[in-house]
PDB file of N, CA and C in Angstrom:
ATOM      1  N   UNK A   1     133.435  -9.310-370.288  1.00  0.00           N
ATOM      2  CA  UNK A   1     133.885  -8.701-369.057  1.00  0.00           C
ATOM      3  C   UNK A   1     135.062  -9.466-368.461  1.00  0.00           C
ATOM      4  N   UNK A   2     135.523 -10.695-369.182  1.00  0.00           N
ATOM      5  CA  UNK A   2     136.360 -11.425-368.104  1.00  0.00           C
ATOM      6  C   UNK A   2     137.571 -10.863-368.797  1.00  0.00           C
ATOM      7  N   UNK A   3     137.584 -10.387-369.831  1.00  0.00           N
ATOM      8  CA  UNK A   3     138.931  -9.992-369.938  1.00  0.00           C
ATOM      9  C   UNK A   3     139.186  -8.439-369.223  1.00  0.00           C
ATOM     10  N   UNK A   4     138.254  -7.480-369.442  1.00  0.00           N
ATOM     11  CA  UNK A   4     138.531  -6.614-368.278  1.00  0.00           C
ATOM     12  C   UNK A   4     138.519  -6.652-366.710  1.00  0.00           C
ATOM     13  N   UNK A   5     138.276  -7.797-366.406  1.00  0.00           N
ATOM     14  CA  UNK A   5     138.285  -8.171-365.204  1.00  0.00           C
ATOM     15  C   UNK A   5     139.604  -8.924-364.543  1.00  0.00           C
ATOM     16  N   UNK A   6     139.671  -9.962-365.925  1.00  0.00           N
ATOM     17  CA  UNK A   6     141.607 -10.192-365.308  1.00  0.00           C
ATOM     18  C   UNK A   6     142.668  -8.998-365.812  1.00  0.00           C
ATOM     19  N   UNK A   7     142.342  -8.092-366.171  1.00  0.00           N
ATOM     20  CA  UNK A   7     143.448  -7.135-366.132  1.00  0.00           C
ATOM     21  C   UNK A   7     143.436  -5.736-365.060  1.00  0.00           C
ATOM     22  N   UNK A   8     142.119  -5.927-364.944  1.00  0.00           N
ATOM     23  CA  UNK A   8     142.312  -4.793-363.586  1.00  0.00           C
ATOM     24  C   UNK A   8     142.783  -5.913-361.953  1.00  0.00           C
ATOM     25  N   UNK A   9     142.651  -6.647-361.944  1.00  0.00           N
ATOM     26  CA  UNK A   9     143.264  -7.194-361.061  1.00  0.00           C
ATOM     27  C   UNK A   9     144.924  -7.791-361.136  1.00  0.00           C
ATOM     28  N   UNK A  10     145.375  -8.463-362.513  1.00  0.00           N
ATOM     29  CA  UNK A  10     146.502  -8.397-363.091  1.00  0.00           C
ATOM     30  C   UNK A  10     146.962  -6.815-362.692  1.00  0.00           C
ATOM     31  N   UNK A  11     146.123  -5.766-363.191  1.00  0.00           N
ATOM     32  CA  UNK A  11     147.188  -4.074-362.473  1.00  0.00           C
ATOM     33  C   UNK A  11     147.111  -4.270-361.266  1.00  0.00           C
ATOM     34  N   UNK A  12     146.136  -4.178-360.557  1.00  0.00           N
ATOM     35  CA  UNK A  12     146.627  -3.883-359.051  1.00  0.00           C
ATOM     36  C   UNK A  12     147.472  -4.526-358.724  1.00  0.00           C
ATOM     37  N   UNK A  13     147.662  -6.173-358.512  1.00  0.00           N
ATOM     38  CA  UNK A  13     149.119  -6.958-358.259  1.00  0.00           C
ATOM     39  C   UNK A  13     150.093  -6.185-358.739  1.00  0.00           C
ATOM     40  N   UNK A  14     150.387  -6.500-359.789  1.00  0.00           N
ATOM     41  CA  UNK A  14     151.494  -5.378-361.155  1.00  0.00           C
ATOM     42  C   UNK A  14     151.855  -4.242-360.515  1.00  0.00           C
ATOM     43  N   UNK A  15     150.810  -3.598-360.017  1.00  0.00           N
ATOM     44  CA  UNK A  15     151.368  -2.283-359.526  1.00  0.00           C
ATOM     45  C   UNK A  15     151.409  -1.998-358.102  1.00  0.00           C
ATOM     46  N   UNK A  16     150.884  -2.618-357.466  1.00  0.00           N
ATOM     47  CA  UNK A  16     151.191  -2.765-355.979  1.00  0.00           C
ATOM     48  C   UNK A  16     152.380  -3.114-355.631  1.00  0.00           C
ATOM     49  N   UNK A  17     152.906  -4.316-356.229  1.00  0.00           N
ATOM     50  CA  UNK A  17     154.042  -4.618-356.555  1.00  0.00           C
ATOM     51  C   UNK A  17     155.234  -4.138-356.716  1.00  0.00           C
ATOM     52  N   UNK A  18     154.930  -3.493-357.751  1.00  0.00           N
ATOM     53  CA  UNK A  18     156.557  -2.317-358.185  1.00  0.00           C
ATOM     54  C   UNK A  18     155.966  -1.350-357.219  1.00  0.00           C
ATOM     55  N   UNK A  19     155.170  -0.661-357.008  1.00  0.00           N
ATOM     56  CA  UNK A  19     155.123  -0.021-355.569  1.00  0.00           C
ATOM     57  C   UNK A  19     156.065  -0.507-354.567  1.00  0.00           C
ATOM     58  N   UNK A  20     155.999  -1.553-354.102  1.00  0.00           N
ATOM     59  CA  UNK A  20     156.481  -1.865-352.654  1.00  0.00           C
ATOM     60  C   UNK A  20     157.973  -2.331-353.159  1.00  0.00           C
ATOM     61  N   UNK A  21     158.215  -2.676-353.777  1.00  0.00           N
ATOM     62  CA  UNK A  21     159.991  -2.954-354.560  1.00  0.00           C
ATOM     63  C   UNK A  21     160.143  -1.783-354.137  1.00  0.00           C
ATOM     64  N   UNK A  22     159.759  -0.553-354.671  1.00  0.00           N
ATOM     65  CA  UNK A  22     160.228   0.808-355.324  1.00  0.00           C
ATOM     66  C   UNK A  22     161.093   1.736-354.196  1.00  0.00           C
ATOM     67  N   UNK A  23     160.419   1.391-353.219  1.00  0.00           N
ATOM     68  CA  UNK A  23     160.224   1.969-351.838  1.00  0.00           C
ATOM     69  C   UNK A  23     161.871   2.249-351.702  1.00  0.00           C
ATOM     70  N   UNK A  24     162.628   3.186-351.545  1.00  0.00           N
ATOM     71  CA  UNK A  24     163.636   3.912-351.399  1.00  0.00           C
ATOM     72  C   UNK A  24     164.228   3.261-349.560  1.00  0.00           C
ATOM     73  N   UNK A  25     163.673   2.476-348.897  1.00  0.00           N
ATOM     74  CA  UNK A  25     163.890   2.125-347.687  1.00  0.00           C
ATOM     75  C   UNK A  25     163.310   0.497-347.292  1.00  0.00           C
ATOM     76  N   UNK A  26     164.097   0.284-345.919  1.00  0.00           N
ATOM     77  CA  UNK A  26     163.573  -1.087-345.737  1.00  0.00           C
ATOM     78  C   UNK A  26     163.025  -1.040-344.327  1.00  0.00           C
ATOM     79  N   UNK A  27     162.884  -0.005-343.572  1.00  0.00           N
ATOM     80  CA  UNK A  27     161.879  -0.371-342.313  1.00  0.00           C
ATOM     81  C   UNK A  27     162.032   0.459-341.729  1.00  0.00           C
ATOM     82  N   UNK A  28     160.758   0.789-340.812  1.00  0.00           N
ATOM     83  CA  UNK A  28     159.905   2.163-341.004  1.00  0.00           C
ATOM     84  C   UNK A  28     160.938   3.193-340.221  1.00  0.00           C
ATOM     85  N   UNK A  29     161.860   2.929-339.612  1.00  0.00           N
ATOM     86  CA  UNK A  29     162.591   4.121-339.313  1.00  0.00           C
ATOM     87  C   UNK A  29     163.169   4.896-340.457  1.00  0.00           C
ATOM     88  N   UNK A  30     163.710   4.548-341.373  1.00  0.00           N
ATOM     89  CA  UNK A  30     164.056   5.077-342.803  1.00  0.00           C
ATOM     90  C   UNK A  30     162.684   5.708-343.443  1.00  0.00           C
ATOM     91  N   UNK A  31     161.508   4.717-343.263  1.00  0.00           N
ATOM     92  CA  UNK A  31     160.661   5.705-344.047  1.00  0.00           C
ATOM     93  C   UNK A  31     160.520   6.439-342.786  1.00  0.00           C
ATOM     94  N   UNK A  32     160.001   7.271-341.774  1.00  0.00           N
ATOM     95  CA  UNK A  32     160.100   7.913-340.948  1.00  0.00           C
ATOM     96  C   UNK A  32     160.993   9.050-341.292  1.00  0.00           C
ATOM     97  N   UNK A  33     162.043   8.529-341.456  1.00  0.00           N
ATOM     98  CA  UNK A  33     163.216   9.804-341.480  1.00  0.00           C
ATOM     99  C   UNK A  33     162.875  10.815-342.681  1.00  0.00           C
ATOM    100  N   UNK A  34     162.415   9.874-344.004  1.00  0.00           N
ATOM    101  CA  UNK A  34     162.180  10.060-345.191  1.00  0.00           C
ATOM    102  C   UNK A  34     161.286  11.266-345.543  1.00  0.00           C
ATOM    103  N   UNK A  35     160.161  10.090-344.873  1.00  0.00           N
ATOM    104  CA  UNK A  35     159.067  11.404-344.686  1.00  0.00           C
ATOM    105  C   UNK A  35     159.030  12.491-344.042  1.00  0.00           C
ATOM    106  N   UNK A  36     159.473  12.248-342.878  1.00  0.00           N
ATOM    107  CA  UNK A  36     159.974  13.444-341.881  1.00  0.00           C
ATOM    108  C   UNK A  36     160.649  14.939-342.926  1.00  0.00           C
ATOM    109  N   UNK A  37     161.745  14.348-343.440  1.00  0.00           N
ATOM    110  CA  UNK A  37     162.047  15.383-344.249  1.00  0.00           C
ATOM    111  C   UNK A  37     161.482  15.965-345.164  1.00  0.00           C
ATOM    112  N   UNK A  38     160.310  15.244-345.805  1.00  0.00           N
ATOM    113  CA  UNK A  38     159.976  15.628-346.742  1.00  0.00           C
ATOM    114  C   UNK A  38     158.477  16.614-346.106  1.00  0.00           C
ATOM    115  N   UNK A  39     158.046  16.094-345.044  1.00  0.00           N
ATOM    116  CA  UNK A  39     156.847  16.757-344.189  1.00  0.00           C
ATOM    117  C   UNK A  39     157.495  18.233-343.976  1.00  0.00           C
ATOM    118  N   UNK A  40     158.724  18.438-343.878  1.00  0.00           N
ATOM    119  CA  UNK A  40     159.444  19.914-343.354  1.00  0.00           C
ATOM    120  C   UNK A  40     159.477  21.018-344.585  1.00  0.00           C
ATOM    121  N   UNK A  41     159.555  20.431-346.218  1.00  0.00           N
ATOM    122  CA  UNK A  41     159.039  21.438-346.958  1.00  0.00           C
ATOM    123  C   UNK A  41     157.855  21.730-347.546  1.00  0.00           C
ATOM    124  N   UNK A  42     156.829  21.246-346.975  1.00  0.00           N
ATOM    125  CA  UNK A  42     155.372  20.835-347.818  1.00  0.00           C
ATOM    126  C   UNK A  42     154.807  22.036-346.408  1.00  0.00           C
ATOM    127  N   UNK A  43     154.227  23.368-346.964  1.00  0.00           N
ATOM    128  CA  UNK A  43     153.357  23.593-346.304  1.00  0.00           C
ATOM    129  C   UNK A  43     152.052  23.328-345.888  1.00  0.00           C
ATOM    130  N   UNK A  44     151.651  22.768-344.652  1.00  0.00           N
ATOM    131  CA  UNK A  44     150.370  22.206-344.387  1.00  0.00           C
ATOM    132  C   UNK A  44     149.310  23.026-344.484  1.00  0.00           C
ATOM    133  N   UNK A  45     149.506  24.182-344.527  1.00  0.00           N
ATOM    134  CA  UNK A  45     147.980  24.874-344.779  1.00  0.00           C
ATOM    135  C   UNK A  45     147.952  24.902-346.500  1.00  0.00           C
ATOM    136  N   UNK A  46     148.848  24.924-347.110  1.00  0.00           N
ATOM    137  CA  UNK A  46     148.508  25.259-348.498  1.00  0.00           C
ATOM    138  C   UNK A  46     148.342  23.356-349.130  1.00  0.00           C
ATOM    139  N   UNK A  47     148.518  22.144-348.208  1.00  0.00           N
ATOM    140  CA  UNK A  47     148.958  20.791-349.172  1.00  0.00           C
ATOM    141  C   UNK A  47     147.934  19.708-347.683  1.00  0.00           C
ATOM    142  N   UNK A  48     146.884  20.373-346.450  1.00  0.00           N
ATOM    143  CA  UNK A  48     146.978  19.257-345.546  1.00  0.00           C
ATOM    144  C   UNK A  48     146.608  17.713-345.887  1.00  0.00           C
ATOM    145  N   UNK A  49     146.418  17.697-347.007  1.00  0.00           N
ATOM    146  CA  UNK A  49     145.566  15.773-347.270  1.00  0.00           C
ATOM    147  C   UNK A  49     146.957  15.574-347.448  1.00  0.00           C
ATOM    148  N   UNK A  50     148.047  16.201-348.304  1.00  0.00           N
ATOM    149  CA  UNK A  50     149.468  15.452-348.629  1.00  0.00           C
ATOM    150  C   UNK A  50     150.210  15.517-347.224  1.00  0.00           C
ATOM    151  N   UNK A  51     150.058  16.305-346.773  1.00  0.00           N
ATOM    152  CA  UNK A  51     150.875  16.013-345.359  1.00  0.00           C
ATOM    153  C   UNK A  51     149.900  15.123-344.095  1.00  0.00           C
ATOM    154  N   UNK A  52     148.304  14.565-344.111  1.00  0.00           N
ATOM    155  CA  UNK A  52     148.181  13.968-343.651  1.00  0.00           C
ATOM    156  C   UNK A  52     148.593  12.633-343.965  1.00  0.00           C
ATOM    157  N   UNK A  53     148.385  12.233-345.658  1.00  0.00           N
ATOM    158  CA  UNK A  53     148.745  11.322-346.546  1.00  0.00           C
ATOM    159  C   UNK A  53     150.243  11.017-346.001  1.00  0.00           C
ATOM    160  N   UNK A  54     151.021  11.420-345.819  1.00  0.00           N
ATOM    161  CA  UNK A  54     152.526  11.505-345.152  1.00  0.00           C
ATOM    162  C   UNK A  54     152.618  11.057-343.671  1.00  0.00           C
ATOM    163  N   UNK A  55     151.645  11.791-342.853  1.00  0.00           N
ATOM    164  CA  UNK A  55     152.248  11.290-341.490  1.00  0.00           C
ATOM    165  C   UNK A  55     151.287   9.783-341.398  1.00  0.00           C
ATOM    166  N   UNK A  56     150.650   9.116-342.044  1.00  0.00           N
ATOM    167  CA  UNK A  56     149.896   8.209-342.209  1.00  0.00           C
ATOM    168  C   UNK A  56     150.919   7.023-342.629  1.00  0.00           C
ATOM    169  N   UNK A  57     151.749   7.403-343.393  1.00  0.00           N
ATOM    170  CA  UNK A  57     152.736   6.415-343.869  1.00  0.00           C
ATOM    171  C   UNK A  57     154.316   6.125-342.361  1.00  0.00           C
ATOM    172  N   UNK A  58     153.934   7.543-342.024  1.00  0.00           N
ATOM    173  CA  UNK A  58     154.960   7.402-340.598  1.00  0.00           C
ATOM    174  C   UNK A  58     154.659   6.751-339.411  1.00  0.00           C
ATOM    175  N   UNK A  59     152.939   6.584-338.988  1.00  0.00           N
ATOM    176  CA  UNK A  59     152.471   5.899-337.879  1.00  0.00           C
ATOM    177  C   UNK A  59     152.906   4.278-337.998  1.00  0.00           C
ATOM    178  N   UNK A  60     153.633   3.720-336.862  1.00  0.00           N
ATOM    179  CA  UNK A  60     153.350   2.389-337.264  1.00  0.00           C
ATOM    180  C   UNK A  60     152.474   2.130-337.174  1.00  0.00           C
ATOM    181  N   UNK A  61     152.010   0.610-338.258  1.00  0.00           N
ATOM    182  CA  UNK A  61     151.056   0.552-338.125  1.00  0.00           C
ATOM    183  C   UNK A  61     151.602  -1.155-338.223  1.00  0.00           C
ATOM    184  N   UNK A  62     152.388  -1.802-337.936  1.00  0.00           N
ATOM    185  CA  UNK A  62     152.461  -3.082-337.395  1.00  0.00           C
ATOM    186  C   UNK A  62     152.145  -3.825-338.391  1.00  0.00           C
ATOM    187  N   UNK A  63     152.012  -3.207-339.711  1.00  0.00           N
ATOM    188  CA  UNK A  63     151.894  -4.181-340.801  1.00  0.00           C
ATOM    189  C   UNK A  63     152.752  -4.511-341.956  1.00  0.00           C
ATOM    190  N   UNK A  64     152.318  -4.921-342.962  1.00  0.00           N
ATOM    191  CA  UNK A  64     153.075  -5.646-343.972  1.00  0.00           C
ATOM    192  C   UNK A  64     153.360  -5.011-345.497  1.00  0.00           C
ATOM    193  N   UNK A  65     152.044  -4.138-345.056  1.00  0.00           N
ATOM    194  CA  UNK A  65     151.519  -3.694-346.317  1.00  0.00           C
ATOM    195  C   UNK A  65     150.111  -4.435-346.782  1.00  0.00           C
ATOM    196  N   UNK A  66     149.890  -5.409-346.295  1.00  0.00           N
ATOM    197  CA  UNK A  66     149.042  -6.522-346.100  1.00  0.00           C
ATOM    198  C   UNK A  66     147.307  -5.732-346.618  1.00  0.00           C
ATOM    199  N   UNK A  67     147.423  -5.003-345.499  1.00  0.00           N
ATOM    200  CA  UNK A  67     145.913  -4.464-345.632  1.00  0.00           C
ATOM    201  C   UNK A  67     145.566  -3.269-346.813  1.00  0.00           C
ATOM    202  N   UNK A  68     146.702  -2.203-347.403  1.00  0.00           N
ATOM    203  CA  UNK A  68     146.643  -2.042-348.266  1.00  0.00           C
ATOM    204  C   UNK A  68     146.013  -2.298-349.889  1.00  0.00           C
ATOM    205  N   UNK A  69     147.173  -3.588-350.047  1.00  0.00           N
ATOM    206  CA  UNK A  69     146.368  -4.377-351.227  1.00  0.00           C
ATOM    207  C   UNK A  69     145.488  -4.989-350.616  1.00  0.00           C
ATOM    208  N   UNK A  70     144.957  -5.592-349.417  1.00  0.00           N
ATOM    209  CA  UNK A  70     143.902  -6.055-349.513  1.00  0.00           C
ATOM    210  C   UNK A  70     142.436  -4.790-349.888  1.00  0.00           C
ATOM    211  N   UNK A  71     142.903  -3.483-349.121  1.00  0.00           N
ATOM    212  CA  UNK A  71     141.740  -2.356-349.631  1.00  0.00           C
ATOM    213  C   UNK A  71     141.497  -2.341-351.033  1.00  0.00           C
ATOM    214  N   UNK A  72     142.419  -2.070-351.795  1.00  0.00           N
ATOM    215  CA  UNK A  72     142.306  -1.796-353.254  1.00  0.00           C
ATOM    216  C   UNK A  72     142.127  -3.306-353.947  1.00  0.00           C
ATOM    217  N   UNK A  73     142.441  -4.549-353.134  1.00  0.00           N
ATOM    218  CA  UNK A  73     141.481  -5.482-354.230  1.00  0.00           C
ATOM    219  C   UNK A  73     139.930  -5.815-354.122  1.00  0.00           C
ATOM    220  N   UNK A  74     139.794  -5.388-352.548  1.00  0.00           N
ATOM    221  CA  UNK A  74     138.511  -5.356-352.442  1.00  0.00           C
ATOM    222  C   UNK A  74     137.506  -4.216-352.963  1.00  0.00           C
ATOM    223  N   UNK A  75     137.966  -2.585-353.578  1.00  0.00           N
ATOM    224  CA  UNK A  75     137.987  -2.197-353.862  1.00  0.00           C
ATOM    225  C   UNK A  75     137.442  -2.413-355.558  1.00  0.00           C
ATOM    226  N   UNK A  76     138.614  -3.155-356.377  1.00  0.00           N
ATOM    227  CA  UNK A  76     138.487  -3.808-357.671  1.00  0.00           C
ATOM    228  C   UNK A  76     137.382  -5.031-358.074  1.00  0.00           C
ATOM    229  N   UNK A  77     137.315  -5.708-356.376  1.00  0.00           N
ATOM    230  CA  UNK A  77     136.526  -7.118-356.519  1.00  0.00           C
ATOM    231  C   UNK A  77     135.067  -6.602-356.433  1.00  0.00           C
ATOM    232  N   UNK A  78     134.978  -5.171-355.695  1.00  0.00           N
ATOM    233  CA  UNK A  78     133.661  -4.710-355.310  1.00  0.00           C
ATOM    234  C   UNK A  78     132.795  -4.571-356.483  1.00  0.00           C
ATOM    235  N   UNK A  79     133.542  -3.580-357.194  1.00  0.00           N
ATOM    236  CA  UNK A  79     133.365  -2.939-358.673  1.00  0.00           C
ATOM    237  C   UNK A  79     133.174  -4.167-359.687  1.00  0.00           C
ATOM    238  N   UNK A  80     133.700  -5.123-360.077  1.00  0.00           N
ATOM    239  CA  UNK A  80     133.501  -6.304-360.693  1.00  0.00           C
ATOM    240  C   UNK A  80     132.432  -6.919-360.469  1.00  0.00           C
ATOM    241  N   UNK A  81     132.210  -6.950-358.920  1.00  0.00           N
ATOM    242  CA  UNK A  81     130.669  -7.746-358.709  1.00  0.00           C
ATOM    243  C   UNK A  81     129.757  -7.093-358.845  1.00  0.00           C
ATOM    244  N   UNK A  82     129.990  -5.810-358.686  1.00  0.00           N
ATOM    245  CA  UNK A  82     128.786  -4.606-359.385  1.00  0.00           C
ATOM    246  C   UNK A  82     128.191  -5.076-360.724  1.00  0.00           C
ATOM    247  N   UNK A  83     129.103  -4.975-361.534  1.00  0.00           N
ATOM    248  CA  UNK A  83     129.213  -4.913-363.219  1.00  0.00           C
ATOM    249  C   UNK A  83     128.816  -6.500-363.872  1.00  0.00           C
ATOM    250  N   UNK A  84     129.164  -7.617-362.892  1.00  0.00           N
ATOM    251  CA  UNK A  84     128.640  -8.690-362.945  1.00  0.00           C
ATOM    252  C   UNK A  84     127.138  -8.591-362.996  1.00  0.00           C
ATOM    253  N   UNK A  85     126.709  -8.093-361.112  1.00  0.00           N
ATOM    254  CA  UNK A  85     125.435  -8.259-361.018  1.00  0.00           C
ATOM    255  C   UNK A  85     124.284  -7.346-361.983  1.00  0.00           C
ATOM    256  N   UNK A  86     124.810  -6.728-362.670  1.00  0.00           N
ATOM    257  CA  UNK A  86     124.269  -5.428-363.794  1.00  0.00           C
ATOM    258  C   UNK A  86     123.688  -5.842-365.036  1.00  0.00           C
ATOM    259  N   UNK A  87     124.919  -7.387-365.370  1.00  0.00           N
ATOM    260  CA  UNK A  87     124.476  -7.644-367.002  1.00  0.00           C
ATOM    261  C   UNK A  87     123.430  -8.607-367.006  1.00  0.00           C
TER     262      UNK A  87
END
């Protein structure tokens, strides 16, 4: 298990990572604008989790990104200690 265990955590870094590089903007008025535009062709009755998923990224939220990866490693660390406490 320890080798599937350092590689799902090796991905989340890895990909959290090039996630937040990737990001087409550098502070939240740009993503704001971003999304904004993109909220104007997505109909909400036919898409609402993607357009809540959207205005979720527009609220400030005074962070870093911080709590994010912390969800999804706790997330990964949860699942690991599962599979630990199992064998």
């Amino acid at each position: 298990m320890t080798h599937h265990a350092y590689h799902a955590v090796e991905s989340h870094i890895t990909g959290f990572t090039l996630w937040q590089v990737s990001m087409p903007f550098e502070t939240q008025e740009e993503l704001a604008d971003i999304a904004g535009s993109a909220l104007r062709d997505i109909p909400v009755d036919r898409y609402p989790y993607v357009v809540e998923h959207a205005r979720q990224h527009i609220a400030p939220s005074g962070g870093d990104g911080r709590s994010e990866f912390e969800f999804g490693l706790d997330l990964v660390l949860d699942g690991l200690q599962r599979l630990r406490e199992a064998e």
